[in-house]
Protein backbone atom coordinates (compact mmCIF):
# COMPACT_ATOMS: atom_id res chain seq x y z
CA UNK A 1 74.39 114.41 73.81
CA UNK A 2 76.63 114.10 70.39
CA UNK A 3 78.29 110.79 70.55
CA UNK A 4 80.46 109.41 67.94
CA UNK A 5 81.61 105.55 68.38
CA UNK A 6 85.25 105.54 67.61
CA UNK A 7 85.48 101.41 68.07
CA UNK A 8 84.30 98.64 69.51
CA UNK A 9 86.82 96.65 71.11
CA UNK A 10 86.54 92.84 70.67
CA UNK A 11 85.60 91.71 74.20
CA UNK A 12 85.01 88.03 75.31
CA UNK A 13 83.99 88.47 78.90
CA UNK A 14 80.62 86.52 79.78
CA UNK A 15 77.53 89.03 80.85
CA UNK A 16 76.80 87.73 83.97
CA UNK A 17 80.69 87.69 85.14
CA UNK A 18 80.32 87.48 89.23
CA UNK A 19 83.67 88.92 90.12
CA UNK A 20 83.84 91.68 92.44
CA UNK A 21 86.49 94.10 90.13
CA UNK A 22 84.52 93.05 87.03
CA UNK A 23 81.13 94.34 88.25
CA UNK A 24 79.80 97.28 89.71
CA UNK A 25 81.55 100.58 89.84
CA UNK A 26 84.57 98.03 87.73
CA UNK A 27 82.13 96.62 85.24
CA UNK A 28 84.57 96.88 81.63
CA UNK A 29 84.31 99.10 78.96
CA UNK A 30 84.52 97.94 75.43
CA UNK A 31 82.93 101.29 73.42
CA UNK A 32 85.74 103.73 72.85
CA UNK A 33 83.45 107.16 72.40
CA UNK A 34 84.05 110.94 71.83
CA UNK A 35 81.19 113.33 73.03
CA UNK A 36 81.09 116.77 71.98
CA UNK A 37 78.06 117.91 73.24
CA UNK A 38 78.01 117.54 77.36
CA UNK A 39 75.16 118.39 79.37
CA UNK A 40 76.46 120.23 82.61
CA UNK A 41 74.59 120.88 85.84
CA UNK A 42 75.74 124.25 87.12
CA UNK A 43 78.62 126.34 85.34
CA UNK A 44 81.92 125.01 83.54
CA UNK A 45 84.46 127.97 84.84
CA UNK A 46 85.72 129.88 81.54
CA UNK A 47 88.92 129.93 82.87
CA UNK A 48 89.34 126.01 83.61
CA UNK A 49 91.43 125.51 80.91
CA UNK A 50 93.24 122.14 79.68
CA UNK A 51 93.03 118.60 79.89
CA UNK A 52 92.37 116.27 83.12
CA UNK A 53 93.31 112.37 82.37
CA UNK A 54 92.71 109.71 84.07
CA UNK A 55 93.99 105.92 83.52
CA UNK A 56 91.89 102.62 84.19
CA UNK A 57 92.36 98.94 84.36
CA UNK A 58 89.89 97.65 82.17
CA UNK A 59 89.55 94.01 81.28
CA UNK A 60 88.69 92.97 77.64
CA UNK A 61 89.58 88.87 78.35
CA UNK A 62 88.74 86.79 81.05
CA UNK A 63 91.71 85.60 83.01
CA UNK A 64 93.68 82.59 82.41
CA UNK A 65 92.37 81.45 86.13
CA UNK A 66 92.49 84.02 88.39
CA UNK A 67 91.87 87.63 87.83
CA UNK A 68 93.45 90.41 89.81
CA UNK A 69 91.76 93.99 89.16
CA UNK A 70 95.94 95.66 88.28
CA UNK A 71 96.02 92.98 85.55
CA UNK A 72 93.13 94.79 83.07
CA UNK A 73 94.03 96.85 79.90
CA UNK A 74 94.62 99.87 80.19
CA UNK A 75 92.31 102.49 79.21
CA UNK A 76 92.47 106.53 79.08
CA UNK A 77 89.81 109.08 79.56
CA UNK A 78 90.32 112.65 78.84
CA UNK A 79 87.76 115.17 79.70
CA UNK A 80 88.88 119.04 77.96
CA UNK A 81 87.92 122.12 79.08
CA UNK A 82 87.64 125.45 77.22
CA UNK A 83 85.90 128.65 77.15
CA UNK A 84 83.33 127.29 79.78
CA UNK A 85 82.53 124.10 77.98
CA UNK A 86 84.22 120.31 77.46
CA UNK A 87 84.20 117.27 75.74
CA UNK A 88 84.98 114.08 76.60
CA UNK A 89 87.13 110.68 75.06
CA UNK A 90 87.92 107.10 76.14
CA UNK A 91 90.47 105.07 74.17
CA UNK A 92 92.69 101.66 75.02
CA UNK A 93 95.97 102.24 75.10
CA UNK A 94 97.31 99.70 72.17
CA UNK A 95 100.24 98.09 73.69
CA UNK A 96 101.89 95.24 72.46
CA UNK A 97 99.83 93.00 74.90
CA UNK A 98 96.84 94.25 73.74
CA UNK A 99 97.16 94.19 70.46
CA UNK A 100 97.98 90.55 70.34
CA UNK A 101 95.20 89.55 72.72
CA UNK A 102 92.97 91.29 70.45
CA UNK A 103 93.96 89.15 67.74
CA UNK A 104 94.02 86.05 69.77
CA UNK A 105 90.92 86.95 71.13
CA UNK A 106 92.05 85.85 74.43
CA UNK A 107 94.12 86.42 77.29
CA UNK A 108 97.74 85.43 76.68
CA UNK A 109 99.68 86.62 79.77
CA UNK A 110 99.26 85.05 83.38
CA UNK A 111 98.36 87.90 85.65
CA UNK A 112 99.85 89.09 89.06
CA UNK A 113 97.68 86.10 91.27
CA UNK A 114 98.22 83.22 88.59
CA UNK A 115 101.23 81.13 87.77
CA UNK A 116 103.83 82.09 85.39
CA UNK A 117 103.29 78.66 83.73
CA UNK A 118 99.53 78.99 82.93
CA UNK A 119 100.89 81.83 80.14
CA UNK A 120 100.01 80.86 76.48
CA UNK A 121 102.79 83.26 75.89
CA UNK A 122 106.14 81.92 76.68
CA UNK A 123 108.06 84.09 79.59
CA UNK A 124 110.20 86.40 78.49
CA UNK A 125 108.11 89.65 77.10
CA UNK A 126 106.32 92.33 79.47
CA UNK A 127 106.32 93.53 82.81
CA UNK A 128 109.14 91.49 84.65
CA UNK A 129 109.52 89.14 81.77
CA UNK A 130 106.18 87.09 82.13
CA UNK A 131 102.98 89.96 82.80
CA UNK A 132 101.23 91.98 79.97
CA UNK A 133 102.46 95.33 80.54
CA UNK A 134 98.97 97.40 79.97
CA UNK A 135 100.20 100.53 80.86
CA UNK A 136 97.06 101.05 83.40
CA UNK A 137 98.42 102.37 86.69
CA UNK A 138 99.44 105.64 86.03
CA UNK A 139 99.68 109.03 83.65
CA UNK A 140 101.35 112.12 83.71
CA UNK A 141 102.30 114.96 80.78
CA UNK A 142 105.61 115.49 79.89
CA UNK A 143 107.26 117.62 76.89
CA UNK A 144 103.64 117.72 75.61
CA UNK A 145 102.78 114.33 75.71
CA UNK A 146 101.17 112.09 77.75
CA UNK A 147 102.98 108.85 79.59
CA UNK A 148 100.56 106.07 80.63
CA UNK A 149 102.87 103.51 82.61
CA UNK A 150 102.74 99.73 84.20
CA UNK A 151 103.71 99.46 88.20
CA UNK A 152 105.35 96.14 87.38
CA UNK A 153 107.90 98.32 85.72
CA UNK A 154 107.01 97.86 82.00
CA UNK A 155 107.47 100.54 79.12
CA UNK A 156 105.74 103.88 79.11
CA UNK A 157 103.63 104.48 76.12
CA UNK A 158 103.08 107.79 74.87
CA UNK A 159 99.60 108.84 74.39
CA UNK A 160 98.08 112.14 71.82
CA UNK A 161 96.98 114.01 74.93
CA UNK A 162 93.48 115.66 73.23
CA UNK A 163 92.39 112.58 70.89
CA UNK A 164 94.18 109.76 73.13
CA UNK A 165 95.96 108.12 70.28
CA UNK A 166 98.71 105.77 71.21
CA UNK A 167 101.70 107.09 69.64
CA UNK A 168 104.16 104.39 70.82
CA UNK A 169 106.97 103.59 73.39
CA UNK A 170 109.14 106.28 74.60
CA UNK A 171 112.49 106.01 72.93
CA UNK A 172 114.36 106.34 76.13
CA UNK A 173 112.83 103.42 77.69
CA UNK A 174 115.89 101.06 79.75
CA UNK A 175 116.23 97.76 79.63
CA UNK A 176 114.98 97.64 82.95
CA UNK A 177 111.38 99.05 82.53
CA UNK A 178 109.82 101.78 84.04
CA UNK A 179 107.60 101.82 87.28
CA UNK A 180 104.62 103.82 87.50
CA UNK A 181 104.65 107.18 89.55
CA UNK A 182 106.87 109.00 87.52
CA UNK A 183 107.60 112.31 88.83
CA UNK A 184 107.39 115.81 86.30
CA UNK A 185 108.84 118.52 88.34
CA UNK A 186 107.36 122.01 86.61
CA UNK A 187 109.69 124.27 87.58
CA UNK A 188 112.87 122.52 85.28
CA UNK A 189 110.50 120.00 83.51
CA UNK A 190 112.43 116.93 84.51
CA UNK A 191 110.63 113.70 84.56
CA UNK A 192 112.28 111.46 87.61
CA UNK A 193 111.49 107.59 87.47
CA UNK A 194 112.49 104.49 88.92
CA UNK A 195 112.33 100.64 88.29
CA UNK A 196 112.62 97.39 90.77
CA UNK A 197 113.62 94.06 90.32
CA UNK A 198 114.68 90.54 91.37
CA UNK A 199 118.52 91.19 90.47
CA UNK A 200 120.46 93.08 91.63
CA UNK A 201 120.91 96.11 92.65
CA UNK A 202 117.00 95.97 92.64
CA UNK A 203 116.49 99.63 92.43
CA UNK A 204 117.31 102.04 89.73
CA UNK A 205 116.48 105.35 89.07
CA UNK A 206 116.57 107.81 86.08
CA UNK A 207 116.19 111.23 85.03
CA UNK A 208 114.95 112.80 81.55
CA UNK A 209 114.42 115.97 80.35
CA UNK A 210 112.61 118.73 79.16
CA UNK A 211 113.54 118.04 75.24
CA UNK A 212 112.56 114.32 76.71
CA UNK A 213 116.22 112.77 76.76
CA UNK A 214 117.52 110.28 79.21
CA UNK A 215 120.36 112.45 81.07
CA UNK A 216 121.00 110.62 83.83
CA UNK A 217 120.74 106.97 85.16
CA UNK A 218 122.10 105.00 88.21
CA UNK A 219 122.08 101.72 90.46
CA UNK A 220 120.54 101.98 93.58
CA UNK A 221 121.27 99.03 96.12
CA UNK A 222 118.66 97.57 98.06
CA UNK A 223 119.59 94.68 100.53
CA UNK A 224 116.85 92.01 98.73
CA UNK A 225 113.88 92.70 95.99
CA UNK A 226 111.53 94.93 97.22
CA UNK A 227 108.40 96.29 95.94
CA UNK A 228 108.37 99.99 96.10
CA UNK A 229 105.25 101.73 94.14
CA UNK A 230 106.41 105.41 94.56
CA UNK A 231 108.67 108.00 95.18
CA UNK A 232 108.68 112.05 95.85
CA UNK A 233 111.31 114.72 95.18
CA UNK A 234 111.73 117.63 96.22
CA UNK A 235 113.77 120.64 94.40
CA UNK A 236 117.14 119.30 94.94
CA UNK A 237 116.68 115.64 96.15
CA UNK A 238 114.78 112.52 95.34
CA UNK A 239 113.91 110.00 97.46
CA UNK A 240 113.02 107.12 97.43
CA UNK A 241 111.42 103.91 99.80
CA UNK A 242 112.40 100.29 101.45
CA UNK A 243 109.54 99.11 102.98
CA UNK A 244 109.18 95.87 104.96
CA UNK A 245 106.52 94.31 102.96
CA UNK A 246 107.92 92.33 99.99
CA UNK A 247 108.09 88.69 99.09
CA UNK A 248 108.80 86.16 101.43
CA UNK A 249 112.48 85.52 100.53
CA UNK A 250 112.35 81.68 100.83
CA UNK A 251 109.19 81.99 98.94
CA UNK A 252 110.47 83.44 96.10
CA UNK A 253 113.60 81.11 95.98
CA UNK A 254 110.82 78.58 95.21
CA UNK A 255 109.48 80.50 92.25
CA UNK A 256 106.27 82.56 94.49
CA UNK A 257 105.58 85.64 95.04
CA UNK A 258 103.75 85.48 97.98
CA UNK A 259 104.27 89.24 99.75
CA UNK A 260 104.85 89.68 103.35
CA UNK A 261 104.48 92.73 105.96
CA UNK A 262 107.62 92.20 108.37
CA UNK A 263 107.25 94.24 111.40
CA UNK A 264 110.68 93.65 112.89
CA UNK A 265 112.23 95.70 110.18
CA UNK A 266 112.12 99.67 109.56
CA UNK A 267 110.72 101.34 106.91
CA UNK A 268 113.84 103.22 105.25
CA UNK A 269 113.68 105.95 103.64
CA UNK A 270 116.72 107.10 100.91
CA UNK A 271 117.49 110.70 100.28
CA UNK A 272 119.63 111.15 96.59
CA UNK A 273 120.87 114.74 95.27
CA UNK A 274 118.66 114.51 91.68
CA UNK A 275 121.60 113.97 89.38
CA UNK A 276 123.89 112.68 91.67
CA UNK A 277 125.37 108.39 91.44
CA UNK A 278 123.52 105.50 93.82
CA UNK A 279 126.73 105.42 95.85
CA UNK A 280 125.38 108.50 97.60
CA UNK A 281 121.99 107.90 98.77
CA UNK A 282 121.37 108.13 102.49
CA UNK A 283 118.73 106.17 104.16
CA UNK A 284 116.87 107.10 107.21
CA UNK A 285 114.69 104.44 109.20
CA UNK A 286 111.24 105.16 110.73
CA UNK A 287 108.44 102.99 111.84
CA UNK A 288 107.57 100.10 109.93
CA UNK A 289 104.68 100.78 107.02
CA UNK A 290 103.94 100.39 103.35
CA UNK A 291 103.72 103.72 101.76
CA UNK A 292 101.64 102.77 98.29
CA UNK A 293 101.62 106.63 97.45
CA UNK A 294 103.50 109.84 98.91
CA UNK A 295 101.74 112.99 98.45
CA UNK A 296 104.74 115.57 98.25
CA UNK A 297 108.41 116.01 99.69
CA UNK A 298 109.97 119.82 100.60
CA UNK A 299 113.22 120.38 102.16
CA UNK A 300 112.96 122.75 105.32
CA UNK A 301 116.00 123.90 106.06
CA UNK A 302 118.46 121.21 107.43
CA UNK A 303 115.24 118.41 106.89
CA UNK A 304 113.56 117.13 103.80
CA UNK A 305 109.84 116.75 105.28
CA UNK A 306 108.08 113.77 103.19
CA UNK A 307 104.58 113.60 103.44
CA UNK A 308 102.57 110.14 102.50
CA UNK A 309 100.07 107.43 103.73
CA UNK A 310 101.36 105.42 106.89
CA UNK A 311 99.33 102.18 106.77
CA UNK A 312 98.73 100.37 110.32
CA UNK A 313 98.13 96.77 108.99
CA UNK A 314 99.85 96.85 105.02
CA UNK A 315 98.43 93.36 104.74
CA UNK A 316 94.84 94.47 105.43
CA UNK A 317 93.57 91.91 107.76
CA UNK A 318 90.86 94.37 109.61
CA UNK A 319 88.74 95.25 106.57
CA UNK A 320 85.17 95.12 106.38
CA UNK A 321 84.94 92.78 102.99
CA UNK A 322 81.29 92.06 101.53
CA UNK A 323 80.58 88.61 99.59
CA UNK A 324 82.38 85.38 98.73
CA UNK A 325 85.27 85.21 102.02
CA UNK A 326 88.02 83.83 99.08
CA UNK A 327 87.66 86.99 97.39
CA UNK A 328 88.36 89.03 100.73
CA UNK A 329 91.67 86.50 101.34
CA UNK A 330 93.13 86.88 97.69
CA UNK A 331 92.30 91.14 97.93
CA UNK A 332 93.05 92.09 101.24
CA UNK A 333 95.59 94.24 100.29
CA UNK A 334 93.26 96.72 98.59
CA UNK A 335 91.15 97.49 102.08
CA UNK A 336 91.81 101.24 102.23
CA UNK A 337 90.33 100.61 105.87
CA UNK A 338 91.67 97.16 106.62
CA UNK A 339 95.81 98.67 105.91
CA UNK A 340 94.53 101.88 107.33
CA UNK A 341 96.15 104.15 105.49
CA UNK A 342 96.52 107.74 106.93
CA UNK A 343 97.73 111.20 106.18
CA UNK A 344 101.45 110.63 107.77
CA UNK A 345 104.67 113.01 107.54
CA UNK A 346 108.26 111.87 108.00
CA UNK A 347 111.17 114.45 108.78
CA UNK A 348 114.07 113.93 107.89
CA UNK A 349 116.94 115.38 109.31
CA UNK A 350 120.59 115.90 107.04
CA UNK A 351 122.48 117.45 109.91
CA UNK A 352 121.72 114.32 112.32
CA UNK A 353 120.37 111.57 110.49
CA UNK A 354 117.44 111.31 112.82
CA UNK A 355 113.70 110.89 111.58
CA UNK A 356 110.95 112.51 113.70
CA UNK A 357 107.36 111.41 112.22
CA UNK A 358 103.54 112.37 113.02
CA UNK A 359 100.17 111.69 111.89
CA UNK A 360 98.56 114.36 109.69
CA UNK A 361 95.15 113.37 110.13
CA UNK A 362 92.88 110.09 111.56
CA UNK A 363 90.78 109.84 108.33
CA UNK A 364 91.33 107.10 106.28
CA UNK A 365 92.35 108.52 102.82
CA UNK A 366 94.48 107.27 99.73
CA UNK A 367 95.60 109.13 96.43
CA UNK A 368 96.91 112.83 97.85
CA UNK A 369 97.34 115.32 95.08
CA UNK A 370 98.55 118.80 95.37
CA UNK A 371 99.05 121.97 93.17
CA UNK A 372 101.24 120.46 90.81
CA UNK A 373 103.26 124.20 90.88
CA UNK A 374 103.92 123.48 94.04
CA UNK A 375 105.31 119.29 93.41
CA UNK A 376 108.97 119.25 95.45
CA UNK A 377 107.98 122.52 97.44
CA UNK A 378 106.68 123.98 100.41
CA UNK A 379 102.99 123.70 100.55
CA UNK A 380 99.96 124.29 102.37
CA UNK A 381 96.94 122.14 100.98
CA UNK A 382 96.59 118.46 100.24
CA UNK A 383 93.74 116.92 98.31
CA UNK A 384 93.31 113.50 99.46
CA UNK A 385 90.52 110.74 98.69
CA UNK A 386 88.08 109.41 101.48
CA UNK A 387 88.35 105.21 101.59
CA UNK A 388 84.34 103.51 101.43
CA UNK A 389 84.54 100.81 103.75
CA UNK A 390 85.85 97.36 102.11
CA UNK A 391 86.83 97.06 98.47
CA UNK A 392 89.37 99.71 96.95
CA UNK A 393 86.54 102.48 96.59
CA UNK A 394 86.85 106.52 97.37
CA UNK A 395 83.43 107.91 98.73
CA UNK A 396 84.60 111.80 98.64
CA UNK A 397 87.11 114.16 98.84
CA UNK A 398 89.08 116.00 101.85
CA UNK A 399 90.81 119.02 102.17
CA UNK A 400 94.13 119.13 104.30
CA UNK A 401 95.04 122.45 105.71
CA UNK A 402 98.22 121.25 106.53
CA UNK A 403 99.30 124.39 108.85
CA UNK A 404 96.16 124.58 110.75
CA UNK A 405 95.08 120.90 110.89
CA UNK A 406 91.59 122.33 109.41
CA UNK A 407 89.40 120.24 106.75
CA UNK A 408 86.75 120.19 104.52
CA UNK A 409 84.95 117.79 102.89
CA UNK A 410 82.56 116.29 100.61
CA UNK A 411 80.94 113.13 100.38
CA UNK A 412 79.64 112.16 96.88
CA UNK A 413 76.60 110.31 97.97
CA UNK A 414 75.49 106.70 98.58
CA UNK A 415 76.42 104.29 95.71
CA UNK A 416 78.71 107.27 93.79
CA UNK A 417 82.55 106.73 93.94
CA UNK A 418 85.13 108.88 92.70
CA UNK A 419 88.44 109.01 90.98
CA UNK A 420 92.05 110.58 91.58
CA UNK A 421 91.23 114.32 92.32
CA UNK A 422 93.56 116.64 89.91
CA UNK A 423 94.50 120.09 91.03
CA UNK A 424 93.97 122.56 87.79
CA UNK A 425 95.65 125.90 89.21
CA UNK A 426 94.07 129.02 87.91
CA UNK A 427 96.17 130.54 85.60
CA UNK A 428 97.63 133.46 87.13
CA UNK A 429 96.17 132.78 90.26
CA UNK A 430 97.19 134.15 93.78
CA UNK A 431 97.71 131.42 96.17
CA UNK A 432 98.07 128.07 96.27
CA UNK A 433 94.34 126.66 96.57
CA UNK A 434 93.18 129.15 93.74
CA UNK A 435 92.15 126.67 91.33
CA UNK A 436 89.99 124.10 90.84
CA UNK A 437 89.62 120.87 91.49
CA UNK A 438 88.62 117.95 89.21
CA UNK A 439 87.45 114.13 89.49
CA UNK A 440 85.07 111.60 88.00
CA UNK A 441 82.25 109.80 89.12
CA UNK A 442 80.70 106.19 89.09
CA UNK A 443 77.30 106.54 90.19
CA UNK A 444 75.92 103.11 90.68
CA UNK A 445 72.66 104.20 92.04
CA UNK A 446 71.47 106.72 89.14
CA UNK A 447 73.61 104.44 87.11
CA UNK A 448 75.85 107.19 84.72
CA UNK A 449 79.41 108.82 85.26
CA UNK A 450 80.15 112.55 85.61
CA UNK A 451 82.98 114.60 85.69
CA UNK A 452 82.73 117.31 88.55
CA UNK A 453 84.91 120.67 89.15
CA UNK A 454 84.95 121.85 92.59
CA UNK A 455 86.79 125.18 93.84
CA UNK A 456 89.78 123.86 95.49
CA UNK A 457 88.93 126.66 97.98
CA UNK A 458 85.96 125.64 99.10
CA UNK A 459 85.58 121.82 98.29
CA UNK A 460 82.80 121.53 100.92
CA UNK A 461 80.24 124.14 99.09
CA UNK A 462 80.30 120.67 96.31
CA UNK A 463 80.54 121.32 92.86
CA UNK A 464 80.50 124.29 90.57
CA UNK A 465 79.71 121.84 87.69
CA UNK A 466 78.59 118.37 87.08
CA UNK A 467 79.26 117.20 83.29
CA UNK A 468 77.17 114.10 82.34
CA UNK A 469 79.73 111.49 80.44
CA UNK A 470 77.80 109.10 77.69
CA UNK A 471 78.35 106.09 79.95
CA UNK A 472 79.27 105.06 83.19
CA UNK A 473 82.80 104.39 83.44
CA UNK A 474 84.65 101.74 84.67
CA UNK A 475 86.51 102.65 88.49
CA UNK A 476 90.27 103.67 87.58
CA UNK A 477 93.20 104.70 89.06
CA UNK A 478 95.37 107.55 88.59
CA UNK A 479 94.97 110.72 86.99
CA UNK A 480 96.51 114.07 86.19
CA UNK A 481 96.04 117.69 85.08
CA UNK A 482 97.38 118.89 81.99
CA UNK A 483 96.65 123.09 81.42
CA UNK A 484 96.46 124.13 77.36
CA UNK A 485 100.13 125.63 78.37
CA UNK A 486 101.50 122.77 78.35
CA UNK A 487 100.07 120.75 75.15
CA UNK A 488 101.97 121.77 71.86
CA UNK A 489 99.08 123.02 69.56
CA UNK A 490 96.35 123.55 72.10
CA UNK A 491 95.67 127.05 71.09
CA UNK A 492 95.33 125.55 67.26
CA UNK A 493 93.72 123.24 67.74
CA UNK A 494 89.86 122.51 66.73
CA UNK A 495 87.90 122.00 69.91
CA UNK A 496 84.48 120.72 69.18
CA UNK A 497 83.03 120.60 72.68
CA UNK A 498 79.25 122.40 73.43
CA UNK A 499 76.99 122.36 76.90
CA UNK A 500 73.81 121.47 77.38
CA UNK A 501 72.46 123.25 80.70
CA UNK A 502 70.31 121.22 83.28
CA UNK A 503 68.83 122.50 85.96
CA UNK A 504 70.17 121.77 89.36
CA UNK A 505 68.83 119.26 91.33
């Protein structure tokens, strides 16, 4: 394997840290690498062609006292595929948080489970005016470049897509931040966000595009702060959440943010034509949930069908949590099988205002992806991510056949835990699920990462290809498929990338 060393990060974190989302399948990173030379088990397909991304929280500094695993810097790999082979890079994103920790050589910002006072910063910078906006949560591609961006609502930074160089804020930024899970719709390439806050109205939401200029911006009132992490569209609406878990209001008058599940309330959610004013949203109320992620919205005649993940418990309480019992209080929240989150869809209805709603499917899964052609449309197939029993961990993948009920899957193995699974459709392909599908591995038993590509046909035949990364990586979160199309230069551009075959085993 041809590694170069592009830096070494300064990192003080101790060696024989104990905390469960600084060890294991979340033990840090501090090499940034680029490897050219990949050895694959199987066959890269030669017509897998582009980028697939995927975004990490990755600590450099211990905390100031407590550390959450959304506080860590964000880092970005990129694995390319052309002509049947790849290459791989990781970089840190260098935001202004980072690079001033780096030259403090500590933390500096109190993260989302410490105190706003125990900052060596002063409040008033970042995420909400106190956190380090790291730019970890999420990434997408838009007008050719990539947009890492910070779920407290912080600013996106723009990333070099193929050599992951940080290339600075976008310009159109408000003053309001960004959240993460901003939407790109292919078909006009419009980017739709939104932000949330303590003021009033305490949700906006924006829309830029393709030449990757703000175009359209409005207030959308909420009855108290809320915390909403994501939002669909479909091709003439967005919509967007209330949920009833937020901070306790008499809490937060008191300066905590202690969050709540109240089951007395609905879950609402708001339906907005895409460039239309706040004034005009409608909201439609359904059984109380937290919806962390939606998976895709589509408007069926007189409804706008919203698919998602209902949780049963969105403050976790039934999980099966391993180790110290104060760790399973403060994380909770992150039990994939303790919130018991499941395939859910919600149907909403223009003509009446009524919402009928059914489960999808009794598995518990997390992080849904689609073919991104068919984001805001119709669709037939959902890729979703299997939840491993306890901490925030996928064990394999599951195909949705959303018309016949049907599924495959495929478990990864014991000790081996995957990431976001992007949908690469084949260019010029025939249906929907003609494509491929593509993740990455932590494999803490054979201890090393690989990046597998699976026909998004026939996910449970396992991988076409397994490509062998130079080092385990660090868990992550969200990811995203980028074809060649759609990066400015890609067909200029020198791609250094070689396979080593292995045999199968």
């Amino acid at each position: 394997m041809d590694v170069e060393i592009l830096g070494r990060v300064l990192s003080t974190l101790p060696p024989d840290d104990d905390h469960p989302y600084r060890t294991g399948p979340w033990r840090p990173q501090t090499v940034e690498r680029a490897a050219t030379e990949l050895a694959v088990v199987g066959e890269i397909p030669t017509d897998l062609d582009g980028v697939y991304l995927r975004n990490t929280e990755n600590p450099v500094h211990p905390a100031l006292a407590t550390y959450h695993p959304f506080d860590g810097d964000g880092m970005v790999h990129v694995v390319g595929f052309r002509d049947g082979k790849a290459f791989y890079r990781n970089r840190f994103i260098r935001t202004d948080g980072f690079l001033a920790e780096q030259e403090a050589r500590q933390s500096l910002w109190a993260g989302i489970a410490e105190k706003p006072e125990s900052a060596v910063r002063p409040v008033g910078w970042g995420a909400r005016g106190r956190m380090k906006d790291a730019a970890s949560t999420d990434i997408v591609v838009h007008a050719g470049v990539a947009l890492a961006t910070f779920y407290q609502c912080g600013e996106p930074y723009r990333i070099d897509p193929l050599t992951l160089e940080t290339l600075g804020k976008s310009a159109w930024t408000p003053a309001h931040g960004v959240s993460a899970h901003t939407k790109v719709d292919p078909a006009t390439g419009e980017l739709m966000f939104f932000n949330y806050g303590k003021e009033e109205p305490h949700l906006r939401y924006g829309v830029v595009d393709a030449d990757d200029k703000l175009v359209h911006y409005t207030d959308i009132p909420l009855p108290g702060p809320r915390l909403p992490h994501d939002m669909a569209f479909t091709e003439n609406y967005a919509i967007f959440n209330d949920c009833p878990l937020f901070w306790e209001p008499d809490l937060l008058a008191k300066g905590a943010h202690v969050a709540r599940f109240h089951p007395e309330l609905p879950l609402r959610l708001g339906v907005l034509p895409r460039r239309a004013t706040g004034d005009r949203v409608r909201w439609f109320e359904a059984d109380p949930t937290f919806v962390l992620h939606f998976v895709n919205a589509y408007e069926d005649g007189d409804e706008i069908v919203v698919d998602g993940f209902f949780q049963s418990d969105p403050e976790g309480r039934g999980g099966h949590w391993p180790g110290d019992p104060a760790y399973a209080r403060l994380f909770r929240m992150l039990s994939l099988d303790g919130m018991g989150t499941r395939l859910h869809r919600w149907r909403l209805d223009l003509a009446t205002g009524r919402t009928r709603e059914e489960r999808l499917s009794d598995d518990i899964t997390e992080f849904g992806m689609v073919n991104p052609n068919r984001a805001g449309r119709d669709y037939r197939y959902a890729y979703a991510s299997t939840g491993a029993p306890g901490w925030f961990l996928f064990d394999g993948i599951v195909r949705h056949d959303l018309r016949t009920g049907a599924q495959q899957r495929y478990h990864y193995g014991a000790g081996v835990f995957g990431s976001e699974t992007a949908v690469a459709p084949r260019a010029g392909g025939r249906g929907e699920d003609d494509g491929y599908l593509v993740t990455m591995t932590t494999d803490m038993t054979a201890d090393r990462s690989e990046c597998l590509v699976f026909d998004a046909a026939r996910v449970d035949d396992g991988p076409l290809a397994r490509i062998r990364l130079p080092e385990r990586v660090s868990s992550g979160t969200h990811s995203t498929w980028a074809p060649g199309s759609a990066i400015p230069g890609w067909a200029d551009a020198d791609h250094p990338a070689t396979t080593v075959g292995l045999p199968r085993s």
